[in-house]
Protein backbone atom coordinates (compact mmCIF):
# COMPACT_ATOMS: atom_id res chain seq x y z
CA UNK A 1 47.86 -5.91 8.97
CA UNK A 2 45.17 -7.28 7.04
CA UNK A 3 41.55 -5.68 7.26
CA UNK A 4 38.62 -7.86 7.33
CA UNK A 5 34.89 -6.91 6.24
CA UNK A 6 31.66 -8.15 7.25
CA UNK A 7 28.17 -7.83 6.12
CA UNK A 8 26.00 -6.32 8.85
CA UNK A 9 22.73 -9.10 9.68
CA UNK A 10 19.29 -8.01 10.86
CA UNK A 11 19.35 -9.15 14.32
CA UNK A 12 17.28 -12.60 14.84
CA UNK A 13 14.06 -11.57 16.51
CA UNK A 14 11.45 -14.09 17.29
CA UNK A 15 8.15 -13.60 15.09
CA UNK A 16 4.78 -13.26 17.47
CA UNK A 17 2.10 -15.66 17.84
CA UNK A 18 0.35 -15.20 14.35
CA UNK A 19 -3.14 -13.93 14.30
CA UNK A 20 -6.42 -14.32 12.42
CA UNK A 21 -6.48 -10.04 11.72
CA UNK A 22 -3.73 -8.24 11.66
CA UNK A 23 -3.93 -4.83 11.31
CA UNK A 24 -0.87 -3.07 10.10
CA UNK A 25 -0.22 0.55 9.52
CA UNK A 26 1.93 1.70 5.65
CA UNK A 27 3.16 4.84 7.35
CA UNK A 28 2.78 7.85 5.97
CA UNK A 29 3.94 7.60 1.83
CA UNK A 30 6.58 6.43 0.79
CA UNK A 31 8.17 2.41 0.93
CA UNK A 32 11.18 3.93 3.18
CA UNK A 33 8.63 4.34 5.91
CA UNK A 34 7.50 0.99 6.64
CA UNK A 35 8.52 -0.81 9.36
CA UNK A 36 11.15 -3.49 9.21
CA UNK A 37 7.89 -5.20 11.47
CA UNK A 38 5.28 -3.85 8.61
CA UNK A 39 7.39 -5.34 5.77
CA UNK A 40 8.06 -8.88 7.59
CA UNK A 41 4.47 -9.38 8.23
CA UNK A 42 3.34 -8.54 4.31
CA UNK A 43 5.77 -10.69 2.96
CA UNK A 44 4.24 -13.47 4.94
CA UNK A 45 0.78 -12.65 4.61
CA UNK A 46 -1.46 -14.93 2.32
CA UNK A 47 -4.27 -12.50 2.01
CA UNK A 48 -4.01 -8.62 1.96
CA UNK A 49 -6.50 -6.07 2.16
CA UNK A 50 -6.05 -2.39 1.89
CA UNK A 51 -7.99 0.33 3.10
CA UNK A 52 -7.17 2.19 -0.06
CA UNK A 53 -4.39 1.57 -3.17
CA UNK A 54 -4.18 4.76 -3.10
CA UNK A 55 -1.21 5.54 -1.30
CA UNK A 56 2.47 5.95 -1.95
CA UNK A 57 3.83 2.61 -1.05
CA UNK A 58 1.44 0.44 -2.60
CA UNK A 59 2.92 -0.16 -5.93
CA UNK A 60 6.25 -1.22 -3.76
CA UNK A 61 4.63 -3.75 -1.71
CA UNK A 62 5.74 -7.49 -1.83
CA UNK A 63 3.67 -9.06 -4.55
CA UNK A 64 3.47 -12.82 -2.67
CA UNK A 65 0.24 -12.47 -1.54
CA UNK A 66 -3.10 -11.87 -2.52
CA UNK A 67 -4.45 -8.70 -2.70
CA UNK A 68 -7.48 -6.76 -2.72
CA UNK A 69 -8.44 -2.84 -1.88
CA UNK A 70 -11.69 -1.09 -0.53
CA UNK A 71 -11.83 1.68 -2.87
CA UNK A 72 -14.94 -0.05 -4.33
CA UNK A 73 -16.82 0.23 -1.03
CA UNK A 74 -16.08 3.60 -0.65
CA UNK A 75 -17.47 4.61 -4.24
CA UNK A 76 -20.92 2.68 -3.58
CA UNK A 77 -21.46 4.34 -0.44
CA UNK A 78 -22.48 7.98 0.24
CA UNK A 79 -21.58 8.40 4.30
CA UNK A 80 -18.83 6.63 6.42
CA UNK A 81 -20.83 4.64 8.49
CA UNK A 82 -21.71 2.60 5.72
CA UNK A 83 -18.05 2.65 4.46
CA UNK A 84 -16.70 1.43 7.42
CA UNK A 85 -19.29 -1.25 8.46
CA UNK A 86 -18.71 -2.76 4.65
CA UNK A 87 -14.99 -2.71 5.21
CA UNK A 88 -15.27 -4.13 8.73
CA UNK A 89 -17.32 -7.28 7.29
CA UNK A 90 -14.79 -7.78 4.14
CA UNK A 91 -12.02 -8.23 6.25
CA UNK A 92 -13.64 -10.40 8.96
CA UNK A 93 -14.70 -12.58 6.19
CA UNK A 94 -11.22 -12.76 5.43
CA UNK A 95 -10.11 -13.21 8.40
CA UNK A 96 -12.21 -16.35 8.78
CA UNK A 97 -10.45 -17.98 6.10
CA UNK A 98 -7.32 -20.12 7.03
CA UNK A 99 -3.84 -18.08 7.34
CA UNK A 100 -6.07 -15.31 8.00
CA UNK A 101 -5.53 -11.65 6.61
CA UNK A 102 -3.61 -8.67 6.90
CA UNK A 103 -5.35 -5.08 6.73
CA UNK A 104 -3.15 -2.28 5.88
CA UNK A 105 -4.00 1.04 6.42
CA UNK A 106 -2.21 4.05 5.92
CA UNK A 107 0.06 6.07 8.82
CA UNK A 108 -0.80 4.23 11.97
CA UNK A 109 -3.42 1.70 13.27
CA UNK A 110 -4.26 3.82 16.16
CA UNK A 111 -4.37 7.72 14.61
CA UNK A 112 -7.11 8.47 12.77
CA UNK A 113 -7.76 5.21 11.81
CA UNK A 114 -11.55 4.71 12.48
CA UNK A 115 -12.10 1.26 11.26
CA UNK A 116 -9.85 -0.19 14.41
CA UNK A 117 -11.37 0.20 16.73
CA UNK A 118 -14.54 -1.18 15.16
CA UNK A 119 -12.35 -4.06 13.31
CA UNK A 120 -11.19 -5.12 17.34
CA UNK A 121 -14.66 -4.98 18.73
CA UNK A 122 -16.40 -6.63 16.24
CA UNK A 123 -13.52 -9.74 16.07
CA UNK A 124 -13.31 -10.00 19.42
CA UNK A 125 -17.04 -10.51 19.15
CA UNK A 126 -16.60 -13.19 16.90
CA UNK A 127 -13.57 -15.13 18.36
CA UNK A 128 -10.98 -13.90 15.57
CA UNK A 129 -7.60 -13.15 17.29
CA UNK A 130 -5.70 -10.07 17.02
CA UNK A 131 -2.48 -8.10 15.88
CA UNK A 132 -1.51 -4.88 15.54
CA UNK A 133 1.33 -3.86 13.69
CA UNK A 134 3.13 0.39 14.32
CA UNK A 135 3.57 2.86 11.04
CA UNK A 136 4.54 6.28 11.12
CA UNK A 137 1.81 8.17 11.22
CA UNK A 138 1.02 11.88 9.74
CA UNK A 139 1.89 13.72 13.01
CA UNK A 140 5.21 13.48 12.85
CA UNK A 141 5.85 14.18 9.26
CA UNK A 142 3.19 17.06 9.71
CA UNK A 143 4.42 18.80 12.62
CA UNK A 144 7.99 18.68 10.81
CA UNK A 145 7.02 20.31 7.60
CA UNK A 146 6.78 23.65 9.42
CA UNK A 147 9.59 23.04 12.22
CA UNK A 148 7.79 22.44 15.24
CA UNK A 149 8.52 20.07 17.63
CA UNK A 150 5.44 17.97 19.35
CA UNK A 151 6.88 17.75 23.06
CA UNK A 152 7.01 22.10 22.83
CA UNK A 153 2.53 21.26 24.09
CA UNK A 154 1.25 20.27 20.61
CA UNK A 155 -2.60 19.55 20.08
CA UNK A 156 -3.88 17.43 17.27
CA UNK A 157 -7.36 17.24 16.57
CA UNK A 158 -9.69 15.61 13.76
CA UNK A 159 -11.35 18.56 11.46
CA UNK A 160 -14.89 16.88 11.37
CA UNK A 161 -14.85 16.93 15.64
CA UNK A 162 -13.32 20.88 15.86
CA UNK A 163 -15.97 21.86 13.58
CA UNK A 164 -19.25 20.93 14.96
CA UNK A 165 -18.16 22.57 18.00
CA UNK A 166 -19.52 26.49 18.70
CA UNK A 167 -16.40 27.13 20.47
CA UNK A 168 -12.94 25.32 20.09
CA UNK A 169 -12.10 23.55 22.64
CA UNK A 170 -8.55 24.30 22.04
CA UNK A 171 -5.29 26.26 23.72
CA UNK A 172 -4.73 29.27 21.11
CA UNK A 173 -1.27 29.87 22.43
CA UNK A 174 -0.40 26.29 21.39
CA UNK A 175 0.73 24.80 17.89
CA UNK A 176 -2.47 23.15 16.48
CA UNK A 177 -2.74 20.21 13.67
CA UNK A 178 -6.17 19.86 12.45
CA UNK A 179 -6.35 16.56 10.68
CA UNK A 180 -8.44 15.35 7.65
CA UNK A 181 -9.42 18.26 5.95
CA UNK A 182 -10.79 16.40 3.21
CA UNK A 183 -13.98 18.94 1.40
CA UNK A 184 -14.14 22.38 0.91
CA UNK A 185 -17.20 22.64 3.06
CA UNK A 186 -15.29 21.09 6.19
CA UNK A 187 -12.67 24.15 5.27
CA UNK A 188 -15.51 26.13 5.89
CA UNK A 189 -17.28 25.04 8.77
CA UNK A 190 -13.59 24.69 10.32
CA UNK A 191 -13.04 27.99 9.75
CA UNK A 192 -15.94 29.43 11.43
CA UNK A 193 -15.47 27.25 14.44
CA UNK A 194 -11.82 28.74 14.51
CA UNK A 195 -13.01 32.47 14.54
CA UNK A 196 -14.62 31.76 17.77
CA UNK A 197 -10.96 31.84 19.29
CA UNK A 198 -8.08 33.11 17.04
CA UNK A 199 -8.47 36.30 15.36
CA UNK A 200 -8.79 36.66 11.60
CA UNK A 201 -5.61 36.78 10.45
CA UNK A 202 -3.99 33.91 12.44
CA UNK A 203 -1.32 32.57 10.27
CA UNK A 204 -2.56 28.66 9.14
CA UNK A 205 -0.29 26.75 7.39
CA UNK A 206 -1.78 24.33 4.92
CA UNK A 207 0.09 20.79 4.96
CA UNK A 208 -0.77 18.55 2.14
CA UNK A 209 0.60 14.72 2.11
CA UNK A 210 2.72 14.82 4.78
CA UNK A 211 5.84 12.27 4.86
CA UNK A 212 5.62 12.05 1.38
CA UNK A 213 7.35 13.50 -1.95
């Protein structure tokens, strides 16, 4: 009997109704975590704008369309408001433009990702149609670098909300991620907050880059 082979084909899926702003999330580091959907959508884009270049996958990324980052912003600026509100008005200028633009951030759209929701308010203001496009995001790579699993009652919760609270607002018998520990004086203030319900020498586990090398 003879043996035949065949190559294996991506199945045919119909492409969505292309919008002015899409808004698609790089996952979490490296290239091997973007979406089939993520990687489509860049290869088609004209214009590109990323939150940062400073992430894993960047250097990876099709090289078809234009491409421009917001690191700039974020070194002429001294608070996030300002950060965001500049980025929010780059991209909607973009978006403007014919063929639109794509604005990759990293992990996912939707988890810690504050310029969304402001990006969707502030287009739908203006008229500019919408996408959104999955990545990873940090949970899962996060809660899997020290072996616990999210359904066993989980709690994630941004660093800069936990600590300008008196009192965490937490369940201490629960596995807790605190996200976005980005200064030493957040560490701080973080920590304090967290005395007010675990005991000193709770074990913490520091994660650092999650889903990446």
């Amino acid at each position: 009997m003879s043996e035949s082979t065949t190559t294996p084909q991506w199945p045919q899926v119909a492409r969505p109704a292309e919008a002015q702003l899409t808004i698609l999330g790089l996952g979490p580091g490296p290239i091997g975590a973007v979406t089939l959907e993520a990687w489509q959508t860049l290869a088609h884009a004209q214009r590109i704008v990323l939150r940062t270049a400073r992430h894993p996958c960047v250097a990876a990324l099709p090289n078809t369309a234009v491409t421009i980052a917001c690191d700039d912003l974020y070194e002429r600026n001294t608070d996030f408001a300002t950060v965001y509100a500049a980025i929010v008005e780059r991209v909607l200028e973009m978006a403007a433009l014919p063929g639109g633009v794509v604005f990759a951030v990293p992990g996912h759209p939707w988890v810690g990702e504050s310029t969304t929701p402001r990006l969707l308010e502030t287009a739908c203001l203006r008229g500019i149609s919408t996408r959104i496009v999955a990545g990873v995001s940090f949970v899962e790579p996060a809660f899997a670098a020290v072996g616990v699993d999210l359904m066993d009652g989980a709690q994630v919760v941004d660093a800069m909300l936990l600590a300008a609270e008196h009192h965490p607002r937490v369940e201490v018998h629960l596995p807790l991620l605190v996200a976005q520990v980005y200064a030493p004086w957040l560490a701080s203030d973080l920590k304090l907050t967290l005395l007010n319900a675990y005991p000193a020498d709770h074990p913490v586990h520091v994660i650092r880059a999650a889903g990446s090398e």
